[in-house]
N, C-alpha and C. Protein backbone atom coordinates (compact mmCIF):
# COMPACT_ATOMS: atom_id res chain seq x y z
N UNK A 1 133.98 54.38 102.07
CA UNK A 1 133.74 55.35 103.12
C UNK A 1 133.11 56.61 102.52
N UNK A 2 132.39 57.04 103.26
CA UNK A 2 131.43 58.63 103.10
C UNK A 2 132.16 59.82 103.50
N UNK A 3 131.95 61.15 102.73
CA UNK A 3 132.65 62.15 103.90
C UNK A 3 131.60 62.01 104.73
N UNK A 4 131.84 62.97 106.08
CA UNK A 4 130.69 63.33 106.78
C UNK A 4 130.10 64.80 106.26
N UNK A 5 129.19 64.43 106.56
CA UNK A 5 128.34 66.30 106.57
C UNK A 5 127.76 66.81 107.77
N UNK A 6 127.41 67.80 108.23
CA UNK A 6 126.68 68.64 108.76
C UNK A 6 126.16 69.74 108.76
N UNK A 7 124.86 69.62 108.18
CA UNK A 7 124.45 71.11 107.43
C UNK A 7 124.76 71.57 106.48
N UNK A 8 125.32 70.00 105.18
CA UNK A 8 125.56 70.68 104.42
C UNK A 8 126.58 70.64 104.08
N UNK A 9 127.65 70.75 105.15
CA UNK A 9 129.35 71.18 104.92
C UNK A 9 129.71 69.63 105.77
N UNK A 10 131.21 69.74 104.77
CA UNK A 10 132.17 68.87 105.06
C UNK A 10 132.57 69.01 106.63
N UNK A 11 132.41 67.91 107.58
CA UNK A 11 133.64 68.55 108.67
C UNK A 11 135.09 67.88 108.36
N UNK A 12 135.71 69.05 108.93
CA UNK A 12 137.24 69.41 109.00
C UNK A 12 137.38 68.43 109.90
N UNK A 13 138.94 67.50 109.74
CA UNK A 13 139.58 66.71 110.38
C UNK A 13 140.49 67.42 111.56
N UNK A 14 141.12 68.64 111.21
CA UNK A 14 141.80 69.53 111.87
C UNK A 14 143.30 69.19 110.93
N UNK A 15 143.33 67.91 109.90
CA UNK A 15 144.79 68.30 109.45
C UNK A 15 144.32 68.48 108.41
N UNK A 16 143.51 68.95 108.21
CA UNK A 16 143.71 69.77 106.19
C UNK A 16 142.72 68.93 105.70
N UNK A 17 141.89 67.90 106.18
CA UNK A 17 141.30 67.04 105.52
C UNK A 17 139.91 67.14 105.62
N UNK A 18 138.98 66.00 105.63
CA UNK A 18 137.64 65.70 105.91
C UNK A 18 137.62 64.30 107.05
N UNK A 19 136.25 64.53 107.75
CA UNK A 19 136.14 63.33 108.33
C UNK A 19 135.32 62.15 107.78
N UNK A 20 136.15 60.97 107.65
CA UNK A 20 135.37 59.75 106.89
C UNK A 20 133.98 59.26 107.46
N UNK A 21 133.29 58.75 107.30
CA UNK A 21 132.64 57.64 108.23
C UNK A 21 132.43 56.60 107.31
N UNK A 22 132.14 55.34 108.09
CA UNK A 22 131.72 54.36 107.65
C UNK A 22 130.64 53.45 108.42
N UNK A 23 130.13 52.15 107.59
CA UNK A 23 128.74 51.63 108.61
C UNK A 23 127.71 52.42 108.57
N UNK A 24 127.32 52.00 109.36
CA UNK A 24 125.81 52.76 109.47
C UNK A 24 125.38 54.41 109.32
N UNK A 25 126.85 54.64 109.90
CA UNK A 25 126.98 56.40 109.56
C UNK A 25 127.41 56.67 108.43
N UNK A 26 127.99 55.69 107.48
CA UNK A 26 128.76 55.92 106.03
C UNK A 26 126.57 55.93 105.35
N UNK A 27 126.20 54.65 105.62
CA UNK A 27 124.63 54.72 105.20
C UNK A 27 124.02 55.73 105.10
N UNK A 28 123.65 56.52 106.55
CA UNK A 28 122.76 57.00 107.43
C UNK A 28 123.36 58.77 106.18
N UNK A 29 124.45 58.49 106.20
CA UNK A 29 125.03 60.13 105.21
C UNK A 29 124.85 59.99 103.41
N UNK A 30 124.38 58.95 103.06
CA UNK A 30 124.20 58.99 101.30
C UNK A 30 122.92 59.06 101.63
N UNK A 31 122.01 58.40 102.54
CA UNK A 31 120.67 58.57 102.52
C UNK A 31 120.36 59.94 102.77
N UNK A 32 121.09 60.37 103.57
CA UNK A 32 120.81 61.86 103.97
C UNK A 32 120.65 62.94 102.60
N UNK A 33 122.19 62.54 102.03
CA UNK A 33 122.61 63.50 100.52
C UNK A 33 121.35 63.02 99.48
N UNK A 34 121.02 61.81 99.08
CA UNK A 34 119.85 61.24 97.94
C UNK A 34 119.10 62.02 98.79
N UNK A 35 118.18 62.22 99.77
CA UNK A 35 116.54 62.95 100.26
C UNK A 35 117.13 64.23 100.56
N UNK A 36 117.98 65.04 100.39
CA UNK A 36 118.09 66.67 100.03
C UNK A 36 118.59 66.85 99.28
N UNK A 37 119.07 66.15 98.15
CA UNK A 37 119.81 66.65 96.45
C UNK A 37 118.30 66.91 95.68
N UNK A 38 118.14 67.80 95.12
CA UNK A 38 117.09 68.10 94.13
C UNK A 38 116.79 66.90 92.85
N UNK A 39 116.29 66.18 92.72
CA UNK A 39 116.08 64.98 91.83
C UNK A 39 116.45 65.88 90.66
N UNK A 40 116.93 65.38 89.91
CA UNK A 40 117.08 66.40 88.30
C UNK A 40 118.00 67.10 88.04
N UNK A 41 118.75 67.42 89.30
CA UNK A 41 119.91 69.13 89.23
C UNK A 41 121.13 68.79 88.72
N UNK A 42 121.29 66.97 88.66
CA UNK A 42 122.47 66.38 88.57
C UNK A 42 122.48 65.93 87.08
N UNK A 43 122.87 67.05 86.21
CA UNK A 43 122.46 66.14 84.95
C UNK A 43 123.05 64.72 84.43
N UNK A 44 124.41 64.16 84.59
CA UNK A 44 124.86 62.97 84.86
C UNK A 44 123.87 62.22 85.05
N UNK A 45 123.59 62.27 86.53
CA UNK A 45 122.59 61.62 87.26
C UNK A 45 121.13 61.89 87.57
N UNK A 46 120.63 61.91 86.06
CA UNK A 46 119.15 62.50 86.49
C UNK A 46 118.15 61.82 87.53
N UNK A 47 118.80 60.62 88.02
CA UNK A 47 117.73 59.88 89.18
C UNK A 47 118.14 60.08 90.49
N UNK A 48 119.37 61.11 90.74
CA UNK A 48 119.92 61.10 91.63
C UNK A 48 119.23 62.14 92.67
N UNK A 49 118.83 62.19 93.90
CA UNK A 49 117.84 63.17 95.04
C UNK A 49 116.59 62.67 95.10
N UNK A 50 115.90 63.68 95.72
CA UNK A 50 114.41 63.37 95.65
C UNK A 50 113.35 64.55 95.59
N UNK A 51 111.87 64.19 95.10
CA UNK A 51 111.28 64.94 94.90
C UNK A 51 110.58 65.61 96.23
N UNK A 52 111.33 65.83 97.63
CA UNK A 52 110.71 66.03 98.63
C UNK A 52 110.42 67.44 98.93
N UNK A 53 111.35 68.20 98.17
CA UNK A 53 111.07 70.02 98.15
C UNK A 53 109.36 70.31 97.39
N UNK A 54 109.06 69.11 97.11
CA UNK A 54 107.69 69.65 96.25
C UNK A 54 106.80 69.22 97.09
N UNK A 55 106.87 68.99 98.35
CA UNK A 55 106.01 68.25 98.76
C UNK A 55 105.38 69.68 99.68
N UNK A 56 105.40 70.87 99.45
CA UNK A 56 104.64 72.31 100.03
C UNK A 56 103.33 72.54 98.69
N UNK A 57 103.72 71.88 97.54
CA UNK A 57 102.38 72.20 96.33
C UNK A 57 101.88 71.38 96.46
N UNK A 58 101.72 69.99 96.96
CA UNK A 58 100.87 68.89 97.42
C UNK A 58 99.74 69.29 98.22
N UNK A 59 98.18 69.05 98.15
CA UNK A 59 97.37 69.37 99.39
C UNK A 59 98.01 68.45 100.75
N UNK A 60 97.07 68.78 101.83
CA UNK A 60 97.54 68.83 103.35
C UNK A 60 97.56 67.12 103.16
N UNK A 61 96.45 66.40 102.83
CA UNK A 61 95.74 64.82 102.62
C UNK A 61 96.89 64.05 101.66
N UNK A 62 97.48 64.60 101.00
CA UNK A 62 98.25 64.29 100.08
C UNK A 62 99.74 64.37 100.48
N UNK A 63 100.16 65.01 101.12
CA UNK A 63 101.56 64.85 101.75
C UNK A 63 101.93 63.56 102.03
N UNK A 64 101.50 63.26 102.99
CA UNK A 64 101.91 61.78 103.92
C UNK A 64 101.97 60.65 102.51
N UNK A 65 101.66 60.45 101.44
CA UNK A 65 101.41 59.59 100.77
C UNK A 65 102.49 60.26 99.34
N UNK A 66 102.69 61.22 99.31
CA UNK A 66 103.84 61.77 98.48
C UNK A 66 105.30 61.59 99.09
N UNK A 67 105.06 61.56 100.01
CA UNK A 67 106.60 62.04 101.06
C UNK A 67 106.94 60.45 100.89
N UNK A 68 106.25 59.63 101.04
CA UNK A 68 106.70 58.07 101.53
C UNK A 68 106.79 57.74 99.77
N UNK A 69 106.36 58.32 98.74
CA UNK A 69 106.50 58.12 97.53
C UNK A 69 108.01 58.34 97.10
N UNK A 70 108.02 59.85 97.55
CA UNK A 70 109.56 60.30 97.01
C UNK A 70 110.74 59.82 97.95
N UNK A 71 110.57 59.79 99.27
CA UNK A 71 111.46 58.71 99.15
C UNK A 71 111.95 57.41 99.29
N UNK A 72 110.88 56.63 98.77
CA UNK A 72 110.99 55.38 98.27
C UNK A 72 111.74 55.69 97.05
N UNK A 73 111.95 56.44 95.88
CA UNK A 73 112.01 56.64 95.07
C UNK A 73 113.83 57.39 94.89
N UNK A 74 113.70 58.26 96.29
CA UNK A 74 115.03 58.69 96.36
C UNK A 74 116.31 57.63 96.61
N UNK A 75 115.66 56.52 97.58
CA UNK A 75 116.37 55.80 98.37
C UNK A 75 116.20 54.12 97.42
N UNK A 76 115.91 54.52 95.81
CA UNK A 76 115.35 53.01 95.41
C UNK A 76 117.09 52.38 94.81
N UNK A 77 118.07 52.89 95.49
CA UNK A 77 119.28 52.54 94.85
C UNK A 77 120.00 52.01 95.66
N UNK A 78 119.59 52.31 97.31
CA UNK A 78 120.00 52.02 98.51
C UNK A 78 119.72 50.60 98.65
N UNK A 79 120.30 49.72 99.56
CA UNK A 79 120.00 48.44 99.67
C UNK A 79 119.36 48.67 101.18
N UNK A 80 118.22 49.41 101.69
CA UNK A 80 117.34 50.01 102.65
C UNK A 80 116.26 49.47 102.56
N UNK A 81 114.89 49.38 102.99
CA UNK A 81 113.75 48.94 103.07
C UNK A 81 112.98 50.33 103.42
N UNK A 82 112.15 50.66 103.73
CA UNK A 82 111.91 51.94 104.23
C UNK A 82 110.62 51.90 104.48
N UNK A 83 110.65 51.59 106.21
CA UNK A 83 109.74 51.15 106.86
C UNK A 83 108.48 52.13 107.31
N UNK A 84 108.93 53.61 107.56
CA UNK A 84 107.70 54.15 107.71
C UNK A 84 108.27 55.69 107.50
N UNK A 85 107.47 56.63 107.21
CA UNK A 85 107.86 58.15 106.64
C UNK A 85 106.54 58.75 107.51
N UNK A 86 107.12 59.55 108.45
CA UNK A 86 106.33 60.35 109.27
C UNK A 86 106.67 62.11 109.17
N UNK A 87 105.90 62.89 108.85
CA UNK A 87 105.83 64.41 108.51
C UNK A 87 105.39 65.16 109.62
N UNK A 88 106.06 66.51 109.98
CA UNK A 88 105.54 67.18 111.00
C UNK A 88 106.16 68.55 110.60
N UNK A 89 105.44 69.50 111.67
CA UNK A 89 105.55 70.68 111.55
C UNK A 89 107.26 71.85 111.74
N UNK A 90 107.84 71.92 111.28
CA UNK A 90 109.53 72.79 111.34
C UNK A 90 109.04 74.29 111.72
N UNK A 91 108.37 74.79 111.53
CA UNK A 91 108.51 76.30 111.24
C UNK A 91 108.12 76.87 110.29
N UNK A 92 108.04 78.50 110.21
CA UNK A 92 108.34 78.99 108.71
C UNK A 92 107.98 78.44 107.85
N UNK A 93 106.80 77.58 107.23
CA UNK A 93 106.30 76.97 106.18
C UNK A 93 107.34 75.79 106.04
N UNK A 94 108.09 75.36 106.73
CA UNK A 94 108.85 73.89 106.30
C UNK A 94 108.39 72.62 107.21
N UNK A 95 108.60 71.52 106.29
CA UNK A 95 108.30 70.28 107.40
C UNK A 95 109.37 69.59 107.96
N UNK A 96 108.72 68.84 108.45
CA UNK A 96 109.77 67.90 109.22
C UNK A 96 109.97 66.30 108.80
N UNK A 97 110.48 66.12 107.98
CA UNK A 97 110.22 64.44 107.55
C UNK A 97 111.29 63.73 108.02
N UNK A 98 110.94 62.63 109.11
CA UNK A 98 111.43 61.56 109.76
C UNK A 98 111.18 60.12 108.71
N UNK A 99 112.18 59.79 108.89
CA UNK A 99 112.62 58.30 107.27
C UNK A 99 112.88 57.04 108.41
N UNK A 100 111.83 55.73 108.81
CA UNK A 100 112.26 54.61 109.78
C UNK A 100 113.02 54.02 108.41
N UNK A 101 114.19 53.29 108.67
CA UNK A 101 114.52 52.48 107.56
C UNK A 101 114.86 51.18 108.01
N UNK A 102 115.53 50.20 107.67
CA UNK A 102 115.82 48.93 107.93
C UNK A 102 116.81 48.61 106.90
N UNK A 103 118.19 48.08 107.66
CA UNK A 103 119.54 48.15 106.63
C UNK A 103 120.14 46.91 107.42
N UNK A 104 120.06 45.68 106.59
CA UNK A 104 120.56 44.40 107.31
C UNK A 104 120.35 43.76 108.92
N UNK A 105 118.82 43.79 108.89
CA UNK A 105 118.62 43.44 110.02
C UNK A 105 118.77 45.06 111.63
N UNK A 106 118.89 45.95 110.86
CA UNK A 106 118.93 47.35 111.76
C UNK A 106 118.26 48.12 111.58
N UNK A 107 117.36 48.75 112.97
CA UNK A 107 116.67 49.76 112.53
C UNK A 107 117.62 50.90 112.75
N UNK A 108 117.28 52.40 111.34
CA UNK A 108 117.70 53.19 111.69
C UNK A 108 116.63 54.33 111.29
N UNK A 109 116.93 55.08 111.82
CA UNK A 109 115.85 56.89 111.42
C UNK A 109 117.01 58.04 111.10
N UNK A 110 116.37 58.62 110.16
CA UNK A 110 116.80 59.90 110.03
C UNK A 110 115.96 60.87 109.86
N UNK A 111 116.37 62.13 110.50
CA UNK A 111 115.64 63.28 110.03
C UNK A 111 116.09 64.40 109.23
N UNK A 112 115.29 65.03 108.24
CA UNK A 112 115.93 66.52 107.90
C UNK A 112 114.23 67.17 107.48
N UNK A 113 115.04 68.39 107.31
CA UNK A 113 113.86 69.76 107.43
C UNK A 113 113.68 69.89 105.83
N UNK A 114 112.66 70.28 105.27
CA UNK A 114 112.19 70.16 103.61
C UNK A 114 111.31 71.53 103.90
């Protein structure tokens, strides 16, 4: 089982604890943590994150083909397939990268802001 996150932070169970998940949401939350951990920061685990914070020094032509690089690369430990990586506009100089994946016959997506 996974904790959960949101934004980052653990949620609270309300008795002193964390909330577990498992399945697809136990999945859907290590994929999440590997594509926003900084590849490198973990010295233990130097293969651990991804290189997706770099993807603002990339030209505009070059994104879409970096982004589906790093995380293929983030997610190469996952037993995932990773069917399509689509980029869009967040705000404030950040993007938006949407991850299609495929996990035993299931499609799933996730998104986070880079």
């Amino acid at each position: 089982m996974e904790t959960k996150l949101i934004n980052g932070d653990y949620v609270a169970n309300g008795l002193g604890g964390v909330v577990r998940c498992k399945g697809d949401e136990a999945l859907l939350a290590r994929v999440l943590y590997r594509l926003t951990a900084r590849r490198g920061q973990f010295p233990p685990m130097p293969a651990l994150g991804s290189r997706l914070y770099l993807l603002g020094r990339e030209s505009v032509a070059q994104r879409p083909s970096a982004a589906r690089l790093y995380v293929a690369e983030a997610l190469a430990e996952e037993d995932v397939n990773v069917t399509d990586v689509q980029l869009g506009p967040a705000g404030e100089g950040r993007m938006e990268v949407t991850v299609s994946l495929e996990y035993r016959g299931t499609d799933l997506t996730i998104t986070l802001t880079v």
